[in-house]
N, C-alpha and C. Protein backbone atom coordinates (compact mmCIF):
# COMPACT_ATOMS: atom_id res chain seq x y z
N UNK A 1 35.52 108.30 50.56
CA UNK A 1 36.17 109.23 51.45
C UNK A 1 36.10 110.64 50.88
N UNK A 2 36.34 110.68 49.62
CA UNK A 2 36.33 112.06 48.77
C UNK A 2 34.63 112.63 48.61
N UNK A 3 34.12 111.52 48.70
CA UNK A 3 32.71 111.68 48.55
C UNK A 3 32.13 112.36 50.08
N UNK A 4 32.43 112.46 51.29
CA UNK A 4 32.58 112.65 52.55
C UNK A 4 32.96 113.91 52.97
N UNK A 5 34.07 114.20 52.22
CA UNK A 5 34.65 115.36 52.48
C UNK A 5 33.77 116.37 51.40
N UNK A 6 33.41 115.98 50.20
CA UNK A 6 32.67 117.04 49.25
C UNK A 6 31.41 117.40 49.71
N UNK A 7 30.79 116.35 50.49
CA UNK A 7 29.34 116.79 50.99
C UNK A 7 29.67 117.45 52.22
N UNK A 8 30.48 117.36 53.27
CA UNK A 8 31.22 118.22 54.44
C UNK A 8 30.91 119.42 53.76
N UNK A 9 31.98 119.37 52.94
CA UNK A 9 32.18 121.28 51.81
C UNK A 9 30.65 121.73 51.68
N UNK A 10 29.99 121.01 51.21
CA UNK A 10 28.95 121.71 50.44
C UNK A 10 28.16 121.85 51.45
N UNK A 11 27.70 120.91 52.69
CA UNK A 11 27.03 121.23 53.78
C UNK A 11 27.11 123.11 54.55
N UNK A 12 28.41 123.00 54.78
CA UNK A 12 29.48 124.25 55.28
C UNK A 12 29.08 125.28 54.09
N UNK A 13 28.79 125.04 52.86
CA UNK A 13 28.75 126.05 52.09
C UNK A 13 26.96 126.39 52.12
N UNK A 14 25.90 125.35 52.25
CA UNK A 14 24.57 125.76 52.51
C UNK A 14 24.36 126.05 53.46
N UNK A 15 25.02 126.44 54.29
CA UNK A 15 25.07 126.62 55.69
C UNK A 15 24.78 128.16 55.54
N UNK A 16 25.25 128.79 55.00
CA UNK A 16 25.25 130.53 54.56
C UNK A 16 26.90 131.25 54.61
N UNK A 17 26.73 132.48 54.46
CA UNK A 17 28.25 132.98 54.80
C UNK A 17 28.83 132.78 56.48
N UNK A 18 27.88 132.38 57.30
CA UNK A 18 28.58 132.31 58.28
C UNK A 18 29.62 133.71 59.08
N UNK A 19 29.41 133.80 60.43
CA UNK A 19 30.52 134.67 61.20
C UNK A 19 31.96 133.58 60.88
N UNK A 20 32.80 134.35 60.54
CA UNK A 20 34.08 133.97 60.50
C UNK A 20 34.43 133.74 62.13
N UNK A 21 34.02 134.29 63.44
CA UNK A 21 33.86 133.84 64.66
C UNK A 21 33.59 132.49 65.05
N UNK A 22 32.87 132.01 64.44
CA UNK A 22 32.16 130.65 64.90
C UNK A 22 33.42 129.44 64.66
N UNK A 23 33.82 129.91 64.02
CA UNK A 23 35.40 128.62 63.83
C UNK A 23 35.80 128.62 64.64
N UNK A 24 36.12 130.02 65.21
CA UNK A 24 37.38 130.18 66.45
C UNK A 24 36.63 129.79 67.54
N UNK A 25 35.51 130.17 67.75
CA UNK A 25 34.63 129.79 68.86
C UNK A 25 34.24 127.95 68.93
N UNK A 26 34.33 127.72 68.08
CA UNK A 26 33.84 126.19 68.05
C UNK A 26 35.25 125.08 68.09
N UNK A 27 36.29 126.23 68.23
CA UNK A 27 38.34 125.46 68.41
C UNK A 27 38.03 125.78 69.65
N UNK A 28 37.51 126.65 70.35
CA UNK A 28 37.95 127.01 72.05
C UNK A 28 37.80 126.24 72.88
N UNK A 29 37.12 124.95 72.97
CA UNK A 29 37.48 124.35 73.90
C UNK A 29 38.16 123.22 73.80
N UNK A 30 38.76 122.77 72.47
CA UNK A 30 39.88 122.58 72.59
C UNK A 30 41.37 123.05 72.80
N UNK A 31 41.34 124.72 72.53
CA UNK A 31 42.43 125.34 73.21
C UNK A 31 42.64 125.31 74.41
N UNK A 32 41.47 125.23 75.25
CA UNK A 32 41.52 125.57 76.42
C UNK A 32 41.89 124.43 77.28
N UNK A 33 41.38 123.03 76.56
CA UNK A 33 41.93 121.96 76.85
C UNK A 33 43.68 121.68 76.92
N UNK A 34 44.16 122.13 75.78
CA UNK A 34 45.67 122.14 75.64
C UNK A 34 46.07 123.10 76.35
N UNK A 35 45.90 124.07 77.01
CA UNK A 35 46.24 125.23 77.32
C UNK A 35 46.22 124.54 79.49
N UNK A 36 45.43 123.69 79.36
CA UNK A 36 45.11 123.16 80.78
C UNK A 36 46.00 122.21 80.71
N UNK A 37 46.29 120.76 79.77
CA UNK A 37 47.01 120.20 79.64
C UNK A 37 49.18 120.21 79.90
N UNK A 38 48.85 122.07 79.44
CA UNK A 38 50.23 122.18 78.87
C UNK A 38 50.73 123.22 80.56
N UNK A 39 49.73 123.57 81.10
CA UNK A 39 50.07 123.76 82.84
C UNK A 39 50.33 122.84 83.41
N UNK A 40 49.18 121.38 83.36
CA UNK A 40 49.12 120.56 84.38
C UNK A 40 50.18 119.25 83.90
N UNK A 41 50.44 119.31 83.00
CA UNK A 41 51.31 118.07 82.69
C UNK A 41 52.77 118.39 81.97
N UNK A 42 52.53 119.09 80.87
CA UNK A 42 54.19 119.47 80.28
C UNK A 42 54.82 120.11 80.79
N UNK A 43 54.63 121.24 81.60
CA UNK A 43 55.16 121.81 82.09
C UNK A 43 56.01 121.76 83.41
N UNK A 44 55.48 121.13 84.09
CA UNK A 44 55.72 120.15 85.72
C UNK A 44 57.02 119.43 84.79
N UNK A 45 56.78 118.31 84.31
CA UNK A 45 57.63 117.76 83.69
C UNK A 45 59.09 117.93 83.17
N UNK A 46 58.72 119.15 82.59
CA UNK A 46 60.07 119.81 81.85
C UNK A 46 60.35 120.48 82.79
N UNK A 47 59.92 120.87 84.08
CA UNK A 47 60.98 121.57 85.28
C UNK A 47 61.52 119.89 85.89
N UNK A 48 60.98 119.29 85.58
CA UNK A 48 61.24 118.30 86.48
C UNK A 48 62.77 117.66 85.97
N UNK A 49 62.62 117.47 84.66
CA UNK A 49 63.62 117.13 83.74
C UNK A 49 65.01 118.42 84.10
N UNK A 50 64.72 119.51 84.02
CA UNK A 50 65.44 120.59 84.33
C UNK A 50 66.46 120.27 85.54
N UNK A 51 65.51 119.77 86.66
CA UNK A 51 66.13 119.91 87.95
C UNK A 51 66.97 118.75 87.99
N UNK A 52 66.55 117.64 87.46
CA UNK A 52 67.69 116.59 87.24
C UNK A 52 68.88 116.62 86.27
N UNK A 53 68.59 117.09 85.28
CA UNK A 53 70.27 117.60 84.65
C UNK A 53 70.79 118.52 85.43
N UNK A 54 69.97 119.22 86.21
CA UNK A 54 71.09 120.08 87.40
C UNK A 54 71.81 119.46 87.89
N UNK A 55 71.21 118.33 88.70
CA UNK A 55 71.73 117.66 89.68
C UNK A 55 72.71 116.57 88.72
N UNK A 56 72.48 116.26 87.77
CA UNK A 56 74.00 115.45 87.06
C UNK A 56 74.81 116.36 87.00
N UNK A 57 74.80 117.82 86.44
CA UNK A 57 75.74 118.37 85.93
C UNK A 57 76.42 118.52 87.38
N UNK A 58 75.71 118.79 88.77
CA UNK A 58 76.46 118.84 89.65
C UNK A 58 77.02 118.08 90.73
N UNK A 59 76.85 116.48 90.36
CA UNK A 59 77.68 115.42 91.13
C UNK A 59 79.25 115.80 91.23
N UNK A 60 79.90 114.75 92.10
CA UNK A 60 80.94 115.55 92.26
C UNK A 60 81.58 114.29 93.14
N UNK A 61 82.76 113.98 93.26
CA UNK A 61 83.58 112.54 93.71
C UNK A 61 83.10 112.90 95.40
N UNK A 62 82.62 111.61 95.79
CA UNK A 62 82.30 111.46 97.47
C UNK A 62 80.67 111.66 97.46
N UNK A 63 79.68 111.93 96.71
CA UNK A 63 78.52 111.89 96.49
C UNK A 63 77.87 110.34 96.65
N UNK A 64 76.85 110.12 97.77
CA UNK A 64 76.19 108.76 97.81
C UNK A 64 75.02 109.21 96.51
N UNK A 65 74.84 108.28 94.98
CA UNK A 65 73.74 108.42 94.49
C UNK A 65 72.89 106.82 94.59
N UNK A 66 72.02 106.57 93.47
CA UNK A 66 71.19 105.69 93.63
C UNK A 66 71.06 105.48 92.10
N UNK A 67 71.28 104.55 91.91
CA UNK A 67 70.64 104.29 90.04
C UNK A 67 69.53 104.11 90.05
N UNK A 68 69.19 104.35 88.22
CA UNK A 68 67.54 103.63 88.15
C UNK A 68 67.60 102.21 88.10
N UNK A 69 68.48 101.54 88.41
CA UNK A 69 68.54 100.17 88.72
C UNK A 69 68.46 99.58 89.90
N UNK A 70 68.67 100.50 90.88
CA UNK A 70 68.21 100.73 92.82
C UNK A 70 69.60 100.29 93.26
N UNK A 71 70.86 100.73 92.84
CA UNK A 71 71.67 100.25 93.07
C UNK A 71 72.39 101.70 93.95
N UNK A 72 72.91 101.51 94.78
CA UNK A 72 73.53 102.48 95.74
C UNK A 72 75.13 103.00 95.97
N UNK A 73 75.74 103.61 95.69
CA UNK A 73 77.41 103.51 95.71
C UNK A 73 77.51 104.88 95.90
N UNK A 74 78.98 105.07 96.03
CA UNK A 74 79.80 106.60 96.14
C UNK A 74 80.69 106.82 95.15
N UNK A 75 80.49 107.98 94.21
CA UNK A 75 81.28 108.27 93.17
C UNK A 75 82.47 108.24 93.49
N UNK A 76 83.55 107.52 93.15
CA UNK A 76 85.02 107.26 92.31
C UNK A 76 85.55 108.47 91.61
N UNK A 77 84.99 108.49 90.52
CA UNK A 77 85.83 109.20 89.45
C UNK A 77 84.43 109.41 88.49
N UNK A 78 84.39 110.83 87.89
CA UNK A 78 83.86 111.29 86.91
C UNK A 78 84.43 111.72 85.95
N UNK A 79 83.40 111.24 84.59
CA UNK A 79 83.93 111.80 83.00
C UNK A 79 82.56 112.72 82.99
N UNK A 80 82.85 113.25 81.77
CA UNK A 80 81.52 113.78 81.15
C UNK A 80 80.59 112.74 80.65
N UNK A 81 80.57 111.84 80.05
CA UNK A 81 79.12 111.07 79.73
C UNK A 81 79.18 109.67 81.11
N UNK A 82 80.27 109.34 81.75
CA UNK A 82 80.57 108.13 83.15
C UNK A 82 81.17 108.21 83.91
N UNK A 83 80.15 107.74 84.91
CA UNK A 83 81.26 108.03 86.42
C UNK A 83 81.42 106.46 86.78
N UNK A 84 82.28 106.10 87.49
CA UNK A 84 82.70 104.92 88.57
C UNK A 84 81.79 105.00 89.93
N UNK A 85 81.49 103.77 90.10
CA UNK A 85 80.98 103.97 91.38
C UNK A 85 81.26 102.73 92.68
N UNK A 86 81.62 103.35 93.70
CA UNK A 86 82.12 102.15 94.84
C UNK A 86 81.06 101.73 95.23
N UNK A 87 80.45 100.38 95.13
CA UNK A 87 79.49 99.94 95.46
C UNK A 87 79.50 98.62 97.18
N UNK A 88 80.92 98.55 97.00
CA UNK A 88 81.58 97.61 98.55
C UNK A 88 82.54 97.79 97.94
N UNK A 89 83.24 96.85 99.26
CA UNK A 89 84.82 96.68 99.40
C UNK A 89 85.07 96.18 98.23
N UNK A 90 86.18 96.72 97.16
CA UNK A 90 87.02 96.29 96.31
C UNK A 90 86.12 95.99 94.90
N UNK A 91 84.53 96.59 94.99
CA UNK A 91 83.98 96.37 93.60
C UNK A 91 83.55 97.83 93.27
N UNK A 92 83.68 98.29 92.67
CA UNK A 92 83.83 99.53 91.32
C UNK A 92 83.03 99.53 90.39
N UNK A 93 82.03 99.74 89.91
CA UNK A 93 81.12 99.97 88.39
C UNK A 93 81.35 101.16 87.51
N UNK A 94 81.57 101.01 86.21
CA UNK A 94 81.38 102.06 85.71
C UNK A 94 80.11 102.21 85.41
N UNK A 95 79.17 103.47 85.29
CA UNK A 95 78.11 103.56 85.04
C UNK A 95 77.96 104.86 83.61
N UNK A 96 76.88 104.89 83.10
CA UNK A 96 76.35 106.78 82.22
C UNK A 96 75.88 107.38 83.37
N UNK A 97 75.92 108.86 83.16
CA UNK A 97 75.93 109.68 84.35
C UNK A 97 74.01 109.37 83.76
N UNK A 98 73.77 109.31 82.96
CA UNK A 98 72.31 109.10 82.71
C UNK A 98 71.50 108.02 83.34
N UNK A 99 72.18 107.25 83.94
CA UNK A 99 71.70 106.08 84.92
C UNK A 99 71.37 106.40 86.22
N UNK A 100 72.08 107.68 86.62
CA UNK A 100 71.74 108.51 88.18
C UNK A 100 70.35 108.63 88.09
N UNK A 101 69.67 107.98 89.59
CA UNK A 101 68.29 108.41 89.49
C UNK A 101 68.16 109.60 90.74
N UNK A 102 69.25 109.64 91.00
CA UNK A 102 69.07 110.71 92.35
C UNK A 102 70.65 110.57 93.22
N UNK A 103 70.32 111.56 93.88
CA UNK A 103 70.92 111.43 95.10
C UNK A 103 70.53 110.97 96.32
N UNK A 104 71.35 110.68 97.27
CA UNK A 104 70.89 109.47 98.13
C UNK A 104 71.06 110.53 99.48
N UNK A 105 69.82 110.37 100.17
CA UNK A 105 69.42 111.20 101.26
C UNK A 105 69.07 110.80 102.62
N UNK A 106 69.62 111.39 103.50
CA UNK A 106 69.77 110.34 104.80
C UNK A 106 70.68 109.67 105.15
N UNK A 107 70.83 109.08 106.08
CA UNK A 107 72.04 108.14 106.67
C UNK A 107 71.58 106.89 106.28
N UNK A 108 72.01 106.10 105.36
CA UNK A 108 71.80 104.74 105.11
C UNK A 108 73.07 104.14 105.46
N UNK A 109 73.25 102.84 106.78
CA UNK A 109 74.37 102.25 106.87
C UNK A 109 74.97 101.35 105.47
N UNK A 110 76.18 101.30 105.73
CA UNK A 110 76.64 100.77 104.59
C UNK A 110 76.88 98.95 105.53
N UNK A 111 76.55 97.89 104.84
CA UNK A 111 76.66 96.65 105.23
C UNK A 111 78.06 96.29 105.25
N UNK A 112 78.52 96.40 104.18
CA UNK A 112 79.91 96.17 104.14
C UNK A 112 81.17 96.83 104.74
N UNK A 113 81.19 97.72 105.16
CA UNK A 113 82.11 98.52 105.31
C UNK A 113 82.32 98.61 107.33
């Protein structure tokens, strides 16, 4: 391995003095790769993430949400890290407000009620 890397060196060194350019030029299309990457994917993402701690921080008692468990109810009672949720007549869950996968949109009849 050491033997690999010393002939690398010495290659790079018979090579001549070289433009100090050619490094940066021969990284650019991998910058440009990350630089495309970090529009089309991290970035989307982390607004995306953004807009959902909005929407926890702003639930609020009488809200229909939806878990990531596909489970459907109307907030009860909120804490800071759990809320309660009425899911039918006379059953109650506590849940983490981190289990909200959304809010629930539209008129969905309720079966029970």
């Amino acid at each position: 391995m050491i033997g690999l890397i010393h002939s690398t060196q010495l290659l790079l060194g018979a090579a001549g003095g070289g433009d100090p350019m050619q490094g940066l030029i021969s990284f650019m299309p991998l910058i440009i790769i990350f630089v495309i990457f970090y529009f089309l994917l991290i970035r989307p993402q982390k607004k995306k993430q953004q807009e959902h701690k909005q929407m926890l921080d702003n639930l609020k008692r009488g809200d229909r949400v939806m878990t990531t468990g596909g489970i459907y109810g109307t907030i009860e009672g909120l804490t800071d890290t759990t809320l309660q949720l009425k899911i039918a007549n006379q059953v109650k869950i506590t849940i983490a407000r981190s289990a909200i996968a959304g809010l629930q949109k539209g008129d969905v009849s309720e079966e029970n009620q």
